[in-house]
N, C-alpha and C. Protein backbone atom coordinates (compact mmCIF):
# COMPACT_ATOMS: atom_id res chain seq x y z
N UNK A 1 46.96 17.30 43.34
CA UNK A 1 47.64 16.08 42.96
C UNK A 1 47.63 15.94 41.46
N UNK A 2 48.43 15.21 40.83
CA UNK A 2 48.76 15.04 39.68
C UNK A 2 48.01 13.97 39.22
N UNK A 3 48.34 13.19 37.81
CA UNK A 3 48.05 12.13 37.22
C UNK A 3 48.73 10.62 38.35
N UNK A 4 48.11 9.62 38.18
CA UNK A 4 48.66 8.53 38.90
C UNK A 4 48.81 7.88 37.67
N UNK A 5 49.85 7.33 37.49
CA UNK A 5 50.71 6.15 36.24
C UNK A 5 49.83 4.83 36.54
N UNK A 6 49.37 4.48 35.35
CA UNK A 6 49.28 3.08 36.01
C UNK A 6 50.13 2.02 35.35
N UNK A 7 50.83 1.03 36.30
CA UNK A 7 51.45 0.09 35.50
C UNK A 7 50.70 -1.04 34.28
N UNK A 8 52.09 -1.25 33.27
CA UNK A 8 51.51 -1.85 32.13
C UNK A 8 50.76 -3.46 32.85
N UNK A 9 50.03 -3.61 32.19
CA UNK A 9 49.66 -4.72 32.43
C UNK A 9 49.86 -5.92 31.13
N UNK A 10 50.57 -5.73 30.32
CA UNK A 10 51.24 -6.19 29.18
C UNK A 10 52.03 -6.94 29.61
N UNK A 11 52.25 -8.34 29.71
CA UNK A 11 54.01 -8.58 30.37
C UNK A 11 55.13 -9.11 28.93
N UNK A 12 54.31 -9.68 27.94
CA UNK A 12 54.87 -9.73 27.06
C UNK A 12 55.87 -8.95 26.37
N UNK A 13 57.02 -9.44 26.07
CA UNK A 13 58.00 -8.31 25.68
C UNK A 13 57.54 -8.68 24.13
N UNK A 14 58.60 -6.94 23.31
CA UNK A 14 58.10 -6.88 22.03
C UNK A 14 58.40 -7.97 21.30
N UNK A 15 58.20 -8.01 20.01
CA UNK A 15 58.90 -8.76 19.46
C UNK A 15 60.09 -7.69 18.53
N UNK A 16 61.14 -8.40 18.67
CA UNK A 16 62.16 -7.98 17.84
C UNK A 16 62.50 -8.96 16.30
N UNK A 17 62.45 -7.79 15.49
CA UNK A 17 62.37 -8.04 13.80
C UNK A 17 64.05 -8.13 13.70
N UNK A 18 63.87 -9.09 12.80
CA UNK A 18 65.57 -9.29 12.36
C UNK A 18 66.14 -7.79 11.38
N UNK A 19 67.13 -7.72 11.55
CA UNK A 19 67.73 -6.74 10.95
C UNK A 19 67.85 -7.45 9.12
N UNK A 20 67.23 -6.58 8.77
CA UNK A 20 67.51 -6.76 6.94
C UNK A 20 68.70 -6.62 6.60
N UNK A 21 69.24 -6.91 5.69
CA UNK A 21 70.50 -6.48 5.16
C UNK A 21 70.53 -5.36 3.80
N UNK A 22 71.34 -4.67 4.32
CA UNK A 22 70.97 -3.39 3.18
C UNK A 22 71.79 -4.12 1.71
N UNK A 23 72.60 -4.96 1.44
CA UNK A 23 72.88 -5.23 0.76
C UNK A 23 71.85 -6.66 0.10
N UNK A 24 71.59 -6.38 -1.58
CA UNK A 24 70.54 -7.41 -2.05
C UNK A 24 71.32 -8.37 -2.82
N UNK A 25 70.79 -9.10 -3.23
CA UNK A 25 71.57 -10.32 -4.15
C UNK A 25 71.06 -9.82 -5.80
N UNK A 26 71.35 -9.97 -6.73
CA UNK A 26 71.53 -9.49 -7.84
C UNK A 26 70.04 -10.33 -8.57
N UNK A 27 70.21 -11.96 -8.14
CA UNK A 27 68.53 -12.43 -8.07
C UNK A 27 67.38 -11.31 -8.18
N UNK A 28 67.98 -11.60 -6.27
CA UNK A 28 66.59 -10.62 -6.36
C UNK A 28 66.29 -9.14 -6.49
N UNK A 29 67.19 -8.30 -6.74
CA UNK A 29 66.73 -7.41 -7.27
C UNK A 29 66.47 -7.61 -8.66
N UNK A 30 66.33 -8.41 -9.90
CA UNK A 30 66.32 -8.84 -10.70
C UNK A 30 64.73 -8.59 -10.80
N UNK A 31 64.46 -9.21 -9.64
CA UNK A 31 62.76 -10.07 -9.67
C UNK A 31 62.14 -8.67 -9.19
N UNK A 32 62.89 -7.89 -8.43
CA UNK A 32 62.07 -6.71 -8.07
C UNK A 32 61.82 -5.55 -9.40
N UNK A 33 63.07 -5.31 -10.42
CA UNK A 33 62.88 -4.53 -11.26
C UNK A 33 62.00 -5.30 -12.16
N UNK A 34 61.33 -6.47 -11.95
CA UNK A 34 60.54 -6.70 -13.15
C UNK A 34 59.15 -6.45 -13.11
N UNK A 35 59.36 -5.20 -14.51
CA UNK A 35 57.96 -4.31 -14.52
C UNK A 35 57.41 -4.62 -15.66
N UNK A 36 57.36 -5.77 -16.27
CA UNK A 36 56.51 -6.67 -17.50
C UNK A 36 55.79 -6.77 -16.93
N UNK A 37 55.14 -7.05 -15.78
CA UNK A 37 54.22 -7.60 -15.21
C UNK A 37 53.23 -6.62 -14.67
N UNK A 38 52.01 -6.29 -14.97
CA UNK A 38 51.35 -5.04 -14.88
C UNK A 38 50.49 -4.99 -13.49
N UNK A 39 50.57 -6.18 -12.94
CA UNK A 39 50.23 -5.98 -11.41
C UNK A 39 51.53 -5.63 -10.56
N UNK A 40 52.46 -6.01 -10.98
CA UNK A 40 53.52 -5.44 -10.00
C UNK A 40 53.76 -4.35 -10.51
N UNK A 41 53.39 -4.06 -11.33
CA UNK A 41 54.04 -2.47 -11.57
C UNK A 41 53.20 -1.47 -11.30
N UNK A 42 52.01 -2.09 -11.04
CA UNK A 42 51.17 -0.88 -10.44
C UNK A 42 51.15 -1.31 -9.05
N UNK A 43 51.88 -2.17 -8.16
CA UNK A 43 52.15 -2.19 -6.50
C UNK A 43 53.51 -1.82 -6.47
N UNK A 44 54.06 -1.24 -7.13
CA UNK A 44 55.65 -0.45 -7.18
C UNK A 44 55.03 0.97 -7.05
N UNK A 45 53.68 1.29 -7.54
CA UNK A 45 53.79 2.89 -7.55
C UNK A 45 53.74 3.13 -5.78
N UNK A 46 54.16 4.63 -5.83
CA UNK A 46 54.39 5.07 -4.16
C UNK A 46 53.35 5.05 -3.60
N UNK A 47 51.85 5.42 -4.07
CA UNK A 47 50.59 6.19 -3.73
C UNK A 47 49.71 4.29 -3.51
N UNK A 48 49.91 2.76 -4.03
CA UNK A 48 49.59 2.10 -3.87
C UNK A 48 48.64 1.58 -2.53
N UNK A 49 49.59 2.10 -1.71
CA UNK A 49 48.77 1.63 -0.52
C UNK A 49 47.58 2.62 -0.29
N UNK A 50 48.06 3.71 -0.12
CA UNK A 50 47.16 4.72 -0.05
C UNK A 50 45.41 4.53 -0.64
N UNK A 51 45.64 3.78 -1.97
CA UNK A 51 44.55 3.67 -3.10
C UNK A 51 43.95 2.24 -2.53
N UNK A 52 44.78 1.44 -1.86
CA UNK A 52 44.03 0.39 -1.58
C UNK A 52 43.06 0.18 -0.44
N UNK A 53 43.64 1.16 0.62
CA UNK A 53 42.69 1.42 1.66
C UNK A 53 41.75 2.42 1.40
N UNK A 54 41.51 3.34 0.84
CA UNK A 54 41.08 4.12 0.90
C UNK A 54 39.60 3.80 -0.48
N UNK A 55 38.75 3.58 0.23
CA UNK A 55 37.45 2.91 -0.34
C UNK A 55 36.86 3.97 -1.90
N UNK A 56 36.29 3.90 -3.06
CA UNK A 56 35.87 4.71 -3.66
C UNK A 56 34.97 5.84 -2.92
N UNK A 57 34.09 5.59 -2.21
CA UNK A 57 33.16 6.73 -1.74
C UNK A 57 34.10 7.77 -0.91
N UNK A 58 35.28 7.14 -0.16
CA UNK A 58 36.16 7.73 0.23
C UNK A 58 36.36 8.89 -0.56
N UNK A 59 37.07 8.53 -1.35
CA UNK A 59 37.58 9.85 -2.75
C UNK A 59 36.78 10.31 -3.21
N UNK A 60 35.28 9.90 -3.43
CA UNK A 60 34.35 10.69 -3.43
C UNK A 60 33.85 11.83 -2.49
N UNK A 61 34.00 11.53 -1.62
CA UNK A 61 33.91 12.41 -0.51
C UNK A 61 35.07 13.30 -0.44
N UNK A 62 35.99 12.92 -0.56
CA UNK A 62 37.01 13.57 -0.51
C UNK A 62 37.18 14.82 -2.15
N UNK A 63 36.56 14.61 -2.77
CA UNK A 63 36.77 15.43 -3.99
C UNK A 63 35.52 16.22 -4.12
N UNK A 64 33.85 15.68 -3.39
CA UNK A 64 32.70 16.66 -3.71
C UNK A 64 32.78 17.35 -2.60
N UNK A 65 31.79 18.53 -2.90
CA UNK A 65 31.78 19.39 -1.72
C UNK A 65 30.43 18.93 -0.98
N UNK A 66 29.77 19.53 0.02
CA UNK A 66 28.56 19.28 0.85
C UNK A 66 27.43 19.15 -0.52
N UNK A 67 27.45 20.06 -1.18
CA UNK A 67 26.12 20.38 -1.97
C UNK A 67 26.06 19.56 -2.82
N UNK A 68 27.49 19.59 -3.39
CA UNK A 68 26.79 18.45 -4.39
C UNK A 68 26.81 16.93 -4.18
N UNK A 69 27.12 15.99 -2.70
CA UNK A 69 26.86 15.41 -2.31
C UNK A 69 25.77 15.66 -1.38
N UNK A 70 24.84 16.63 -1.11
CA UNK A 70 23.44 16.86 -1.09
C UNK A 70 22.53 16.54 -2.51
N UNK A 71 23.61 17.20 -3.71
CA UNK A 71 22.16 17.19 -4.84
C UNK A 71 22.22 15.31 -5.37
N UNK A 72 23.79 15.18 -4.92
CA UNK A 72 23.71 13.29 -5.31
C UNK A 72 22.90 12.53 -4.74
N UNK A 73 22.69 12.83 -3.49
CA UNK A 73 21.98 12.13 -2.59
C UNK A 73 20.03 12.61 -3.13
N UNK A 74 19.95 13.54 -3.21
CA UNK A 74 18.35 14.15 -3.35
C UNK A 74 18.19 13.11 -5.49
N UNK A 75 19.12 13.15 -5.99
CA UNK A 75 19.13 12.58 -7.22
C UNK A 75 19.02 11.31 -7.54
N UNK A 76 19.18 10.59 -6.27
CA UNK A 76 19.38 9.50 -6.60
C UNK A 76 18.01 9.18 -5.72
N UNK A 77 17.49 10.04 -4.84
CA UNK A 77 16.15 9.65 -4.43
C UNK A 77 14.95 10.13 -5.08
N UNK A 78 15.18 11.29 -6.03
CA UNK A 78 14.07 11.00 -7.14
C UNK A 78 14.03 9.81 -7.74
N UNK A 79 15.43 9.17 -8.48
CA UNK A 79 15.65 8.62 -9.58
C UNK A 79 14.91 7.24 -8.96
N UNK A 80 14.95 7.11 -7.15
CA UNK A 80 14.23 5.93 -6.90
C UNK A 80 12.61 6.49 -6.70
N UNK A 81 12.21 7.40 -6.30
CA UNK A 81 11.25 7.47 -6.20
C UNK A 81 10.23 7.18 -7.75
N UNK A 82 10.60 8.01 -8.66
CA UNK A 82 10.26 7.82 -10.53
C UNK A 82 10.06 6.34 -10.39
N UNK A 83 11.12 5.78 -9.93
CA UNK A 83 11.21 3.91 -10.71
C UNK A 83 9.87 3.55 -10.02
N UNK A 84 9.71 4.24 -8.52
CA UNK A 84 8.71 3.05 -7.96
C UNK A 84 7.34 3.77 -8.52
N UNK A 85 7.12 4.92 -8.82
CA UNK A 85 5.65 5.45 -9.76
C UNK A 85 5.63 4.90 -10.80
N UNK A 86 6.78 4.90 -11.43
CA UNK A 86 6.38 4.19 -13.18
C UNK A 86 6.36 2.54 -12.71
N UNK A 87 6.62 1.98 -11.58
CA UNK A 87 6.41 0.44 -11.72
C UNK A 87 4.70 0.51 -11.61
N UNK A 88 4.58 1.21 -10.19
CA UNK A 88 2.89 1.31 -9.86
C UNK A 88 2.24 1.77 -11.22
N UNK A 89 2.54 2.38 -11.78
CA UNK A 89 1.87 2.98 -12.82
C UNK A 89 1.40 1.59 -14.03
N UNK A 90 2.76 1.71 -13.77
CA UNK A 90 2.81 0.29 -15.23
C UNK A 90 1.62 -0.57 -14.73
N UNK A 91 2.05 -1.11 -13.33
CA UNK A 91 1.04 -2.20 -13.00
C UNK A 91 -0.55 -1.96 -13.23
N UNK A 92 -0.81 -0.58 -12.85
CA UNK A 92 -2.06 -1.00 -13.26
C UNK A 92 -2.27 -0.82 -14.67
N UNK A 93 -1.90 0.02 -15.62
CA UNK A 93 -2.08 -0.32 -17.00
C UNK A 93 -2.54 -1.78 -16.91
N UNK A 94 -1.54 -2.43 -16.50
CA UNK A 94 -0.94 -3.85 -17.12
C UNK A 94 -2.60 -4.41 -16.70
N UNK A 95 -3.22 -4.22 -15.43
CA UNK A 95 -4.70 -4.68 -15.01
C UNK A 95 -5.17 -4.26 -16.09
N UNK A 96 -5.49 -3.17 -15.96
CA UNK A 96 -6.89 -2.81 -17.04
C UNK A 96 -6.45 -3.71 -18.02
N UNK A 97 -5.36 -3.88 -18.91
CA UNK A 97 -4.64 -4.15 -20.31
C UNK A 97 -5.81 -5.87 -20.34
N UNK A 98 -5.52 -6.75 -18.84
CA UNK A 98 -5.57 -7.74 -19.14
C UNK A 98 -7.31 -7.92 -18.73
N UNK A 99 -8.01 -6.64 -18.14
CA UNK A 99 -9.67 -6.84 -18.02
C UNK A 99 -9.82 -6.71 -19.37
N UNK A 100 -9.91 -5.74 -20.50
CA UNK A 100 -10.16 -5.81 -21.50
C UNK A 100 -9.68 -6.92 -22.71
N UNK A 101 -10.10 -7.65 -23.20
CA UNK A 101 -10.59 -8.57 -23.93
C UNK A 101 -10.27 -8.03 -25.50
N UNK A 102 -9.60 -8.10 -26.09
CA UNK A 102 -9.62 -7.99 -27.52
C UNK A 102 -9.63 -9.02 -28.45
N UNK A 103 -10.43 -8.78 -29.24
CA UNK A 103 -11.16 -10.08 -29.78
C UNK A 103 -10.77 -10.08 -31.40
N UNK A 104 -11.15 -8.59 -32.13
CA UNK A 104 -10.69 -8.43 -33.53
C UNK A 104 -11.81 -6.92 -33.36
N UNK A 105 -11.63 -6.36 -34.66
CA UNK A 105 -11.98 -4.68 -35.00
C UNK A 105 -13.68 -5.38 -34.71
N UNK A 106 -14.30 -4.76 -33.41
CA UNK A 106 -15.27 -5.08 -33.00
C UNK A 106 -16.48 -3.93 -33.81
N UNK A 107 -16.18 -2.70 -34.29
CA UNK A 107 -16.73 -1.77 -34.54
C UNK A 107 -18.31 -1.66 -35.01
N UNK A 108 -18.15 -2.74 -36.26
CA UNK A 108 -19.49 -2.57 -36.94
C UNK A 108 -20.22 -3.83 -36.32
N UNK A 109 -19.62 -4.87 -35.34
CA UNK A 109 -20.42 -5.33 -34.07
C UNK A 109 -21.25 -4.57 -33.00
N UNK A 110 -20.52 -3.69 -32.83
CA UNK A 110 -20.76 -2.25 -31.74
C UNK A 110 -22.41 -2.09 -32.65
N UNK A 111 -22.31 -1.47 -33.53
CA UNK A 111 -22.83 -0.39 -34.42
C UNK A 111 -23.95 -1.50 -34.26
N UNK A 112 -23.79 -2.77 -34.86
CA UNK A 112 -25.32 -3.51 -35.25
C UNK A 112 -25.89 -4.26 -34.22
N UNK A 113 -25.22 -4.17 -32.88
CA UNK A 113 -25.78 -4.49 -31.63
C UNK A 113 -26.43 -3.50 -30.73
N UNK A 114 -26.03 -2.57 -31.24
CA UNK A 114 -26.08 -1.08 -30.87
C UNK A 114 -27.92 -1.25 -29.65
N UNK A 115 -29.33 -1.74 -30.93
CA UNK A 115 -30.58 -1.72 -30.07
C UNK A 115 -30.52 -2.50 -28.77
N UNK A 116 -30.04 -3.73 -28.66
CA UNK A 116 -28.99 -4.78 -27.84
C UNK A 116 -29.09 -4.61 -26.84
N UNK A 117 -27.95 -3.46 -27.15
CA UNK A 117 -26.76 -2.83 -25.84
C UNK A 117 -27.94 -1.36 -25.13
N UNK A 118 -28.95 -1.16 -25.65
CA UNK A 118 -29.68 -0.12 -25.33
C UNK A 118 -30.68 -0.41 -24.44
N UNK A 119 -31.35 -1.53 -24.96
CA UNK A 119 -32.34 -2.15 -24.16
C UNK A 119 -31.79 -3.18 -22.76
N UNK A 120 -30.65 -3.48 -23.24
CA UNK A 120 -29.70 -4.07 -22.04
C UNK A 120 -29.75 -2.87 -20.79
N UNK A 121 -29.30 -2.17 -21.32
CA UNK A 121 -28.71 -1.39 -20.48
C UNK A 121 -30.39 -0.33 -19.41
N UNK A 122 -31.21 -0.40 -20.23
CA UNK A 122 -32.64 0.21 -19.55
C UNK A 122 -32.94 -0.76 -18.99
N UNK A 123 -33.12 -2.39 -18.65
CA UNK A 123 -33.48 -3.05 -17.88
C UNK A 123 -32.60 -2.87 -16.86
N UNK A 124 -31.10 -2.86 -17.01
CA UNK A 124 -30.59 -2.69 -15.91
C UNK A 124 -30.86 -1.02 -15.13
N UNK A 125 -31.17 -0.01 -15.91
CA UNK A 125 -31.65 0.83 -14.89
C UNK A 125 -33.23 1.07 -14.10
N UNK A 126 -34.03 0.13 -14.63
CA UNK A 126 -35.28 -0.62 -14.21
C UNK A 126 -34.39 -1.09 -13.07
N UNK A 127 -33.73 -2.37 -13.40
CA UNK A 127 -33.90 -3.11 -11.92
C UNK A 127 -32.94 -2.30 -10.58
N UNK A 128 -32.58 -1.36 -11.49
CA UNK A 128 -31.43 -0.44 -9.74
C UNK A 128 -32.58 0.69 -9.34
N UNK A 129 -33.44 1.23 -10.30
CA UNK A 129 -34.50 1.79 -9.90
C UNK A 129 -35.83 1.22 -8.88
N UNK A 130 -36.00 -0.10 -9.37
CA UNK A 130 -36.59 -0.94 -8.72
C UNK A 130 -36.24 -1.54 -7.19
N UNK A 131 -35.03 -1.15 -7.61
CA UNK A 131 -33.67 -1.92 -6.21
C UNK A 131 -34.53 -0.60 -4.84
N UNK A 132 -34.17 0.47 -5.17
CA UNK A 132 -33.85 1.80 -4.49
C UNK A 132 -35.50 1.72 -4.35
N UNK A 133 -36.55 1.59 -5.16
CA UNK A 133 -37.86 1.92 -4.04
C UNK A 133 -38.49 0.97 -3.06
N UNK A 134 -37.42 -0.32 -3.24
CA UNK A 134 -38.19 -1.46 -2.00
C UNK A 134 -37.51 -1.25 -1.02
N UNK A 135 -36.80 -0.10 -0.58
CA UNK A 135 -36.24 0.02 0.76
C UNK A 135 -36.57 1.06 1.25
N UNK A 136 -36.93 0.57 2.39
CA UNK A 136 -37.87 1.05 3.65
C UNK A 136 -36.79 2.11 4.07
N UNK A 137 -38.19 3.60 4.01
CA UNK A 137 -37.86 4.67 4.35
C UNK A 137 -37.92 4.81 5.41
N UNK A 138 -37.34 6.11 6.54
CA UNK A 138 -37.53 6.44 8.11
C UNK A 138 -38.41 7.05 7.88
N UNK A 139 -39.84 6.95 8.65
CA UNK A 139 -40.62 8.02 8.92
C UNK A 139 -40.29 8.98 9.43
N UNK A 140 -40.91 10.39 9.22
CA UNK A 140 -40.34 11.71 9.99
C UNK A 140 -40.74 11.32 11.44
N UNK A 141 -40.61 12.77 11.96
CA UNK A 141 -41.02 12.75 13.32
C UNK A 141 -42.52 12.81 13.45
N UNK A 142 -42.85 13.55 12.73
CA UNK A 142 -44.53 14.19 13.08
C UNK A 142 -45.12 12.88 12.39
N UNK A 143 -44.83 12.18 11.08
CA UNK A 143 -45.28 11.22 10.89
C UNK A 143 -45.91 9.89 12.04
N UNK A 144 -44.43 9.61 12.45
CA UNK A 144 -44.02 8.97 14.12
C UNK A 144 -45.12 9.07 14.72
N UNK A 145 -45.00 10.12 15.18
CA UNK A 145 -46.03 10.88 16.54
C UNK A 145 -47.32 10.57 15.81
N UNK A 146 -47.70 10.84 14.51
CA UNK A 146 -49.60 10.44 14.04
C UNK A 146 -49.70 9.18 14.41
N UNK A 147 -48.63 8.20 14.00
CA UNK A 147 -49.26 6.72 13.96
C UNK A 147 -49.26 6.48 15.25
N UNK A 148 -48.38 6.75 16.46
CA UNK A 148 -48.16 6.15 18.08
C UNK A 148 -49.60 6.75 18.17
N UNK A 149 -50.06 7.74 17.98
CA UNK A 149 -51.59 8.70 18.66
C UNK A 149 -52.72 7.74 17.95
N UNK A 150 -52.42 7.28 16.85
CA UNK A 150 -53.70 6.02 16.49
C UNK A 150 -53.48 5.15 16.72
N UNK A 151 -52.27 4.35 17.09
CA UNK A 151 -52.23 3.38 17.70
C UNK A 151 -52.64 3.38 19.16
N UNK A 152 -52.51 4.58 20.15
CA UNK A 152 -52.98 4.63 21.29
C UNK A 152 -54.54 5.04 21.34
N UNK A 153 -54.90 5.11 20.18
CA UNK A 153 -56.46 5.49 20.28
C UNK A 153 -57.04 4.19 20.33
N UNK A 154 -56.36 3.60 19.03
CA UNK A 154 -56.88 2.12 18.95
C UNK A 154 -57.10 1.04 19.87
N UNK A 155 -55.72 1.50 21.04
CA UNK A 155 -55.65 0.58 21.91
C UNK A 155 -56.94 0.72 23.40
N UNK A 156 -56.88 2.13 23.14
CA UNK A 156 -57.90 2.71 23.97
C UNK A 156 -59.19 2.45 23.88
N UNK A 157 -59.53 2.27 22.51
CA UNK A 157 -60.67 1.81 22.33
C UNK A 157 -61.28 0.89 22.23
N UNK A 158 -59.91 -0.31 22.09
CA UNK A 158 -60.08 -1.81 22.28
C UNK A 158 -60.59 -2.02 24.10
N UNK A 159 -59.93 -1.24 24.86
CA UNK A 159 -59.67 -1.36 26.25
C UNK A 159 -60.77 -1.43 26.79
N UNK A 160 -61.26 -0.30 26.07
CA UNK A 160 -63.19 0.48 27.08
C UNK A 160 -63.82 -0.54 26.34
N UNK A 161 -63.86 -1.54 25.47
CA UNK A 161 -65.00 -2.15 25.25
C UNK A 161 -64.89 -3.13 25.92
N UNK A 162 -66.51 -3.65 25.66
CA UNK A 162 -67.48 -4.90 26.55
C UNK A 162 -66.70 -6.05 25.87
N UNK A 163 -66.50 -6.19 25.03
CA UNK A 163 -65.84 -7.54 24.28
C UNK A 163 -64.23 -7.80 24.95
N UNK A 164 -63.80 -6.99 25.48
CA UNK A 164 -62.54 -6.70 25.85
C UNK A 164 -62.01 -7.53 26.92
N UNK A 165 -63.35 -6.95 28.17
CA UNK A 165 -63.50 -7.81 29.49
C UNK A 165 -63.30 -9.32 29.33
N UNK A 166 -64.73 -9.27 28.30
CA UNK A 166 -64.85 -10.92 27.94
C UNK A 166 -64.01 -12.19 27.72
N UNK A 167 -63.53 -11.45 26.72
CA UNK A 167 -62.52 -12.40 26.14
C UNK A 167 -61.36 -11.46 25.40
N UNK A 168 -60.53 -11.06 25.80
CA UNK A 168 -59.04 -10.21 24.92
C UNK A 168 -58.25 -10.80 24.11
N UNK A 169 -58.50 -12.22 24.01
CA UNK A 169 -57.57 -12.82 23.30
C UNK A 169 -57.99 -12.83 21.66
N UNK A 170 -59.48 -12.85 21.56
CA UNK A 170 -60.24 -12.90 21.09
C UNK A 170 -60.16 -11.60 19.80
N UNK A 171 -60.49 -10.62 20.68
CA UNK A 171 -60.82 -9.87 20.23
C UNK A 171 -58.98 -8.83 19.66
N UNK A 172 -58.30 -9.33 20.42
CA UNK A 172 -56.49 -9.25 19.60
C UNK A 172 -56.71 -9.39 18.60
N UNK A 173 -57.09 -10.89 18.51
CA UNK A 173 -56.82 -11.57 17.43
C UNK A 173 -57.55 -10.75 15.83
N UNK A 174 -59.13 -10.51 16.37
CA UNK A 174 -60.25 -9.63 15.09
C UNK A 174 -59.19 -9.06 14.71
N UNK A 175 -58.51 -7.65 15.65
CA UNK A 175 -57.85 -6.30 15.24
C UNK A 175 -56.67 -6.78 14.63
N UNK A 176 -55.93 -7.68 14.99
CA UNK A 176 -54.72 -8.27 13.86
C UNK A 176 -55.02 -8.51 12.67
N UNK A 177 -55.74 -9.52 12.65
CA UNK A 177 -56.60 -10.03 11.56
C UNK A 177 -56.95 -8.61 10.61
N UNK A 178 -58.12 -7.17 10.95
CA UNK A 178 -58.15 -6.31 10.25
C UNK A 178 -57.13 -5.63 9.72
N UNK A 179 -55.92 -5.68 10.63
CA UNK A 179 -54.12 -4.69 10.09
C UNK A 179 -53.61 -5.29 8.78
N UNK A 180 -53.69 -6.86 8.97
CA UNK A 180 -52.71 -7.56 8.07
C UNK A 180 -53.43 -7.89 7.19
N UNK A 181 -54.74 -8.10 6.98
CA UNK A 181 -55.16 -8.00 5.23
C UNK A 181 -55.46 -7.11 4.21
N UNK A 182 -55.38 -5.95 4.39
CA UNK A 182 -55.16 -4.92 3.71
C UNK A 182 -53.30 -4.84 3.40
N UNK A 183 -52.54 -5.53 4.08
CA UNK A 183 -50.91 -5.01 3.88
C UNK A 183 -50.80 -6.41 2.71
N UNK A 184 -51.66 -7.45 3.19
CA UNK A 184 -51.35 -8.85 2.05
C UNK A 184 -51.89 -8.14 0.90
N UNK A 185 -53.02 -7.65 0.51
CA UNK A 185 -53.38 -7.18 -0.39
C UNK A 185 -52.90 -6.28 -1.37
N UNK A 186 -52.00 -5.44 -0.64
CA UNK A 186 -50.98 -4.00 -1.60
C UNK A 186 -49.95 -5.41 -2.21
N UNK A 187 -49.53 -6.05 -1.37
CA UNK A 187 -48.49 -6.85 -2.13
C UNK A 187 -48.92 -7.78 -3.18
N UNK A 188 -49.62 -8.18 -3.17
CA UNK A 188 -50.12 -9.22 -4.28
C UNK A 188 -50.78 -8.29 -5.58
């Protein structure tokens, strides 16, 4: 079987344009030859329409080849990529620019503050030195393991004694009492 037609579904008939007359009135061709006027004389040229639809990138395209609308395209994404490094760039200059403080030719300030800035600067590596030995080291392993084995001796030996039975609360208390005044003592 063939194609099946389908009927128009248009019912509107065309419209019919009046017939022009090939003959003009002397007016108006008058008004048409007038080429003083530099917008009508550039919508008299033949190629007019052509130029008006036809967008600039159009004719661009139409006149480069692939490559070098490859190297336009890769050129114009350095040329953005550059802008946005030299903005980042700038910006931070522009930080540092505004941490630093300029005051006037500080130099022979430098120079006669100089013991100052020396002894300044050794207290502050005193107190980061000082910082770094009040923090508590990990014991090793074998370390570990000595103190749990005297602490289980200790406890063992608290256990087997006669004072133990008696009273434990008691006698807690002695062995606390002996741990923690020797540790008050290193500190003071």
């Amino acid at each position: 079987m063939g194609k099946i037609r389908r009927e128009k579904t248009k019912t509107k008939p065309k419209k019919e344009f009046e017939n022009v007359p090939d003959i003009v009135d002397d007016d108006d061709e008058q008004i048409m030859d007038d080429d003083n006027d530099e917008e009508v004389a550039e919508h008299n040229q033949p190629d007019f329409d052509k130029r008006s639809v036809v967008s600039n990138k159009t004719i661009k395209s139409l006149v480069s080849k692939k490559k070098d609308k490859i190297q336009l395209k890769r050129q114009y994404l350095l040329k953005r990529l550059t802008a946005a490094h030299e903005s980042k760039c700038e910006a931070k200059e522009r930080a540092e620019r505004r941490k630093t403080v300029i005051v006037s030719d500080m130099k022979h300030e430098f120079e006669n503050s100089l013991g100052q800035i020396e002894s300044y600067l050794e207290e502050q590596r005193l107190a980061n030195a000082s910082k770094k030995n009040t923090r508590k080291q990990i014991l090793s392993q074998a370390e570990r393991n000595r103190q749990s084995q005297t602490n289980i001796d200790i406890f063992n030996k608290i256990s087997q004694s006669a004072e133990y039975s008696t009273s434990p609360f008691e006698l807690i208390k002695k062995q606390l009492e002996q741990q923690i005044t020797p540790l008050t003592k290193k500190k003071s």
